[in-house]
Protein backbone atom coordinates (compact mmCIF):
# COMPACT_ATOMS: atom_id res chain seq x y z
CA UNK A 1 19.80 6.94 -17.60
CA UNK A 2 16.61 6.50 -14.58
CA UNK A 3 16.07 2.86 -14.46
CA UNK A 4 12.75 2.13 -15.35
CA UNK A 5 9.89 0.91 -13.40
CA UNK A 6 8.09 -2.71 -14.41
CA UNK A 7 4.77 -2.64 -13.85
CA UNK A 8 2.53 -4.98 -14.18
CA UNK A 9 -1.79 -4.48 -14.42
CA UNK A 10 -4.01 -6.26 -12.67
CA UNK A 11 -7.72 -6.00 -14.16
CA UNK A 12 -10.63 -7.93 -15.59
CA UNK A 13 -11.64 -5.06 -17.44
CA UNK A 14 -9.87 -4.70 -20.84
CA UNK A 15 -10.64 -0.67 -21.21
CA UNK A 16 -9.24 -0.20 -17.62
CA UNK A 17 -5.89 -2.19 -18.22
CA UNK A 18 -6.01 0.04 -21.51
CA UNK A 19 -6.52 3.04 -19.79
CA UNK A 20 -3.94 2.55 -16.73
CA UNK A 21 -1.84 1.55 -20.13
CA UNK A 22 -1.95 4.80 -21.65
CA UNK A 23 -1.99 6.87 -18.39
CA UNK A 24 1.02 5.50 -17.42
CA UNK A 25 2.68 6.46 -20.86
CA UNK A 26 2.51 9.91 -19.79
CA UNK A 27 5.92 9.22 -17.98
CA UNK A 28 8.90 7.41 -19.45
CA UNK A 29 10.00 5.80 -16.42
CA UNK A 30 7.50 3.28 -16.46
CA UNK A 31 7.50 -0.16 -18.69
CA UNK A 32 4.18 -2.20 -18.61
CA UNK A 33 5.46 -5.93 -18.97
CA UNK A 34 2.68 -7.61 -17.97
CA UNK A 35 -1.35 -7.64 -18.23
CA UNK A 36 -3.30 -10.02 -15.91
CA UNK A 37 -7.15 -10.68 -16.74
CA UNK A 38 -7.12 -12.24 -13.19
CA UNK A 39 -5.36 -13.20 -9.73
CA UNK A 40 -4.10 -16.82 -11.13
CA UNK A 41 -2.48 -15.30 -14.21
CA UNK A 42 -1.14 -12.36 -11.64
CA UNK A 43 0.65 -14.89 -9.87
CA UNK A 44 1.76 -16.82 -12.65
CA UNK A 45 2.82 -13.43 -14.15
CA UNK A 46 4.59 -11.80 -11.29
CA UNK A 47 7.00 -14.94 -11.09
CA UNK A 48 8.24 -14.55 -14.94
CA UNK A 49 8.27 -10.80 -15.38
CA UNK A 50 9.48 -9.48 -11.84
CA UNK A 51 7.39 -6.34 -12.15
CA UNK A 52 8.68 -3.38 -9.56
CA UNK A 53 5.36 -2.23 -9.26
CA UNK A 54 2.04 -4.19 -9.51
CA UNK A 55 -1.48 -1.62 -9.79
CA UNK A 56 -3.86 -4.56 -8.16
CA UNK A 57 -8.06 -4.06 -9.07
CA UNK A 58 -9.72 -5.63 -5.92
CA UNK A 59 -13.03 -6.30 -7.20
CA UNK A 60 -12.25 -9.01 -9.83
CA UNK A 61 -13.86 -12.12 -11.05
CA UNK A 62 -12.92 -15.43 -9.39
CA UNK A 63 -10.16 -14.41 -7.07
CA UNK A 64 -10.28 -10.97 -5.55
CA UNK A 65 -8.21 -8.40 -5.19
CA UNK A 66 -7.65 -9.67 -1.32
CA UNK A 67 -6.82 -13.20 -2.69
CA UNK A 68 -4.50 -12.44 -4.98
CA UNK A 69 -2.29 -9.77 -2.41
CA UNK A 70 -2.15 -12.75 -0.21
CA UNK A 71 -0.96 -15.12 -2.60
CA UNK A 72 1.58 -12.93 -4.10
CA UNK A 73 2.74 -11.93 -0.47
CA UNK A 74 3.18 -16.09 0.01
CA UNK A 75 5.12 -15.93 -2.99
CA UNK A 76 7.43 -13.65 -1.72
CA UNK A 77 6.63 -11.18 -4.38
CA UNK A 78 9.17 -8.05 -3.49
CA UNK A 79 6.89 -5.82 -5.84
CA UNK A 80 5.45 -2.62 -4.24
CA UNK A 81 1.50 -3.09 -4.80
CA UNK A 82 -1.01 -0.49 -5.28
CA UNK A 83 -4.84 -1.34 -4.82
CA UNK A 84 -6.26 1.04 -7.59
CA UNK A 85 -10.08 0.56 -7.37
CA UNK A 86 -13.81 1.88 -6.96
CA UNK A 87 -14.25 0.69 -3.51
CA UNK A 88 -14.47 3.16 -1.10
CA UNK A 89 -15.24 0.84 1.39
CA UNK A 90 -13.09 1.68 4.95
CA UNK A 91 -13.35 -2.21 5.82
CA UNK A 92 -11.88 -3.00 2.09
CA UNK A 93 -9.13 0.03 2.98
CA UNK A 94 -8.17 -1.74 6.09
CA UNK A 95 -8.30 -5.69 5.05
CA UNK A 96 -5.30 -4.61 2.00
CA UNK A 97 -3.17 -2.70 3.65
CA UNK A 98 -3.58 -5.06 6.59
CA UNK A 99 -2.10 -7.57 4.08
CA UNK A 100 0.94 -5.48 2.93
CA UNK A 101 -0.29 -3.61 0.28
CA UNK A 102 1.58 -0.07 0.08
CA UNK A 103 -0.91 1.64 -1.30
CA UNK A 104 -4.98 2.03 -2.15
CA UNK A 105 -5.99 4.71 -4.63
CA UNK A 106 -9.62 5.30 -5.82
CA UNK A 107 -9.71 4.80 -9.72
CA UNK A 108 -11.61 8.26 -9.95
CA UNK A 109 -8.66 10.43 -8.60
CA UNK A 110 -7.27 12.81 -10.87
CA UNK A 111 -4.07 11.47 -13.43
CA UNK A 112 -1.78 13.97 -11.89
CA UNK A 113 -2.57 13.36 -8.99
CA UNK A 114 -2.69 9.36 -9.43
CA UNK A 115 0.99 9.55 -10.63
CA UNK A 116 2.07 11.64 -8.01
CA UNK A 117 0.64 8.80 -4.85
CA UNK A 118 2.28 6.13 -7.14
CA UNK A 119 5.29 8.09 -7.03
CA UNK A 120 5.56 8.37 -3.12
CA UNK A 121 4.79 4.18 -3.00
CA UNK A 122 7.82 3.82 -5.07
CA UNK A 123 9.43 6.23 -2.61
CA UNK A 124 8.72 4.05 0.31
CA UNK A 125 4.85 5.86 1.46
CA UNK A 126 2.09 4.48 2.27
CA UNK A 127 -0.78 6.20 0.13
CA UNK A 128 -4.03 6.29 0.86
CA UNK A 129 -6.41 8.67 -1.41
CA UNK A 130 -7.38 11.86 0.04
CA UNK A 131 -10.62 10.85 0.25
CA UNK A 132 -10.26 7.75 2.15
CA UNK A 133 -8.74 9.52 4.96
CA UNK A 134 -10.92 11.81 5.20
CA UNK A 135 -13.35 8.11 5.63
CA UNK A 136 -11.02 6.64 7.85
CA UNK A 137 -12.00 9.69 10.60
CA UNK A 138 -10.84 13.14 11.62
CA UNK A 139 -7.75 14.31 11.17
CA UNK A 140 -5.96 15.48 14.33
CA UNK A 141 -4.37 18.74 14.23
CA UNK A 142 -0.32 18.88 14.12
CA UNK A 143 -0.17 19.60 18.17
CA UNK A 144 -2.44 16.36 18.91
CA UNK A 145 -0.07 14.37 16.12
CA UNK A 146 2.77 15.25 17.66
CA UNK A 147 1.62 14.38 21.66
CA UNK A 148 0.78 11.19 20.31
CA UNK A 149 3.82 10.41 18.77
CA UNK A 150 5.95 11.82 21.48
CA UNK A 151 4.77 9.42 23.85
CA UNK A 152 6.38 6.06 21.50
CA UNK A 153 9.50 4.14 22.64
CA UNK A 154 12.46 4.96 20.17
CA UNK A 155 11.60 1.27 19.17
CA UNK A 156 8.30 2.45 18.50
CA UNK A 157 8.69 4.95 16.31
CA UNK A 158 11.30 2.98 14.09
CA UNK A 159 8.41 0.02 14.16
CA UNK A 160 6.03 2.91 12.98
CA UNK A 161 7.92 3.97 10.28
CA UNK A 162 7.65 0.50 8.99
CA UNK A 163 4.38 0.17 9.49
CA UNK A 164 3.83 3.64 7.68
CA UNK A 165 5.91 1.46 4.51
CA UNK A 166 2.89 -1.07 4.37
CA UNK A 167 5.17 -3.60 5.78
CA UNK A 168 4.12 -7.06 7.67
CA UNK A 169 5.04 -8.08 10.87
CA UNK A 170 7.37 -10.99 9.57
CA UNK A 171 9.04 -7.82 7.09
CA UNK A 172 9.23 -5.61 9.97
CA UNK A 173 11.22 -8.49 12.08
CA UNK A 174 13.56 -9.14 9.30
CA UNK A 175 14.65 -5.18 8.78
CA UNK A 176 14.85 -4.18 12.40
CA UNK A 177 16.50 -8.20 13.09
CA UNK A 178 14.12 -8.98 16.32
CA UNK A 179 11.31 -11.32 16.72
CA UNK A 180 8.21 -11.08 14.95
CA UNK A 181 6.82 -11.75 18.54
CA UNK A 182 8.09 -8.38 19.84
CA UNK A 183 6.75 -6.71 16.45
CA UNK A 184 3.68 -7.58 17.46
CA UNK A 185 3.93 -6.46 21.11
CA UNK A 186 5.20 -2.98 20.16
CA UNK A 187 2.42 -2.47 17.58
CA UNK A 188 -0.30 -3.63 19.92
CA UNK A 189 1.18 -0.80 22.45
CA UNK A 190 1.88 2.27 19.83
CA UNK A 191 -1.76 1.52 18.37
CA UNK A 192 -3.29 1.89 22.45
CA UNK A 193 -0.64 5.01 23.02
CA UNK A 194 -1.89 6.34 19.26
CA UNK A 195 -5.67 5.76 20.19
CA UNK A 196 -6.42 3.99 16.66
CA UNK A 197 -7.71 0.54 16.03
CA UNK A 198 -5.58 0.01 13.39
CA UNK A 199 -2.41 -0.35 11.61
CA UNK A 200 -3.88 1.40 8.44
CA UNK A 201 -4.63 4.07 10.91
CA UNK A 202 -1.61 4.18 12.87
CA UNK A 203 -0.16 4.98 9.07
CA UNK A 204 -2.21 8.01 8.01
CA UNK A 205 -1.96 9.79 11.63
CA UNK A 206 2.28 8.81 11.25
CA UNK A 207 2.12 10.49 7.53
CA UNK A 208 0.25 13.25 8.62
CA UNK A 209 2.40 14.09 10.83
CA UNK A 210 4.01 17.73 10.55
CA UNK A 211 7.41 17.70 8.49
């Protein structure tokens, strides 16, 4: 029997919690547990129910989206999260992921396609929505990708894959057992050898990368 997914919904809007509800119905694997209104009751929430996977609004009354990702990452919440939201916003894109989330999907996509990105977070991507990247700049072709990536350390590329998880510095330290100190000087050098300003970047040109 496939263990199921717990989920839990994060959203002020009672038709929207409905309709990620019902959406996620479509496939058996996943179990709604929990429905938070807001980022306190998230938090509260996420500590009882110990939801695999958390779908996170970020524009929310009272505490934001951004607040509450924090606040569950202080908690030591080992929950993939998703941002699933109507901001398009690069600067909103870069703050979330920035702050471990593994994901950040526009609440317009299509359902398929929606359960297919939240698929690959559970699978260990990060997934940004196709029309983000595009936002986030122009793609490279697969002969610049691979130059770029040719030139990281071995440690790079293993601190890359991480970072292409969603995974914080301090997480990053803990799986590949060195110092968050050297995390942090190996992503400061494979972001200058990448020519991107940021980690969220660093991520899409790593998962574009030709398989």
């Amino acid at each position: 029997m496939t263990n199921l997914t717990r989920v839990m919904i994060v959203d002020d809007h009672p038709l929207m919690r409905k309709g990620i509800q019902q959406l996620l119905s479509i496939d058996p694997i996943f179990n709604v547990v929990a429905e938070a209104t807001n980022g306190i009751e998230a938090v509260s929430y996420a500590k009882k129910v110990y939801p695999d996977l958390i779908l996170l609004d970020y524009n929310m009354q009272g505490i934001s989206g951004l607040e509450t990702l924090k606040a569950l990452k202080s908690d030591n919440c080992s929950a993939k999260i998703i941002i699933l939201t109507v901001s398009d916003s690069k600067q909103d894109v870069i703050a979330m992921i920035n702050q471990g989330a593994n994901g950040y999907l526009l609440k317009d996509s299509e359902p398929e396609l929606l359960l297919a990105n939240i698929s690959k977070v559970l699978a260990g991507e990060l997934v940004v929505s196709d029309k983000l990247i595009d936002f986030l700049g122009e793609l490279d072709d697969e002969d610049n990708i691979r130059e770029k990536l040719a030139h990281l350390t071995k440690r790079e590329q293993q601190i890359m894959a991480e970072v292409a998880k969603g995974l914080s510095n301090k997480e990053i330290s803990e799986s590949l057992q060195i110092s968050e100190g050297t995390v942090k000087v190996h992503v400061k050098s494979l972001l200058k050898k990448l020519v991107v300003k940021s980690r969220v970047e660093a991520a899409v040109l790593y998962l574009q990368q030709p398989k």
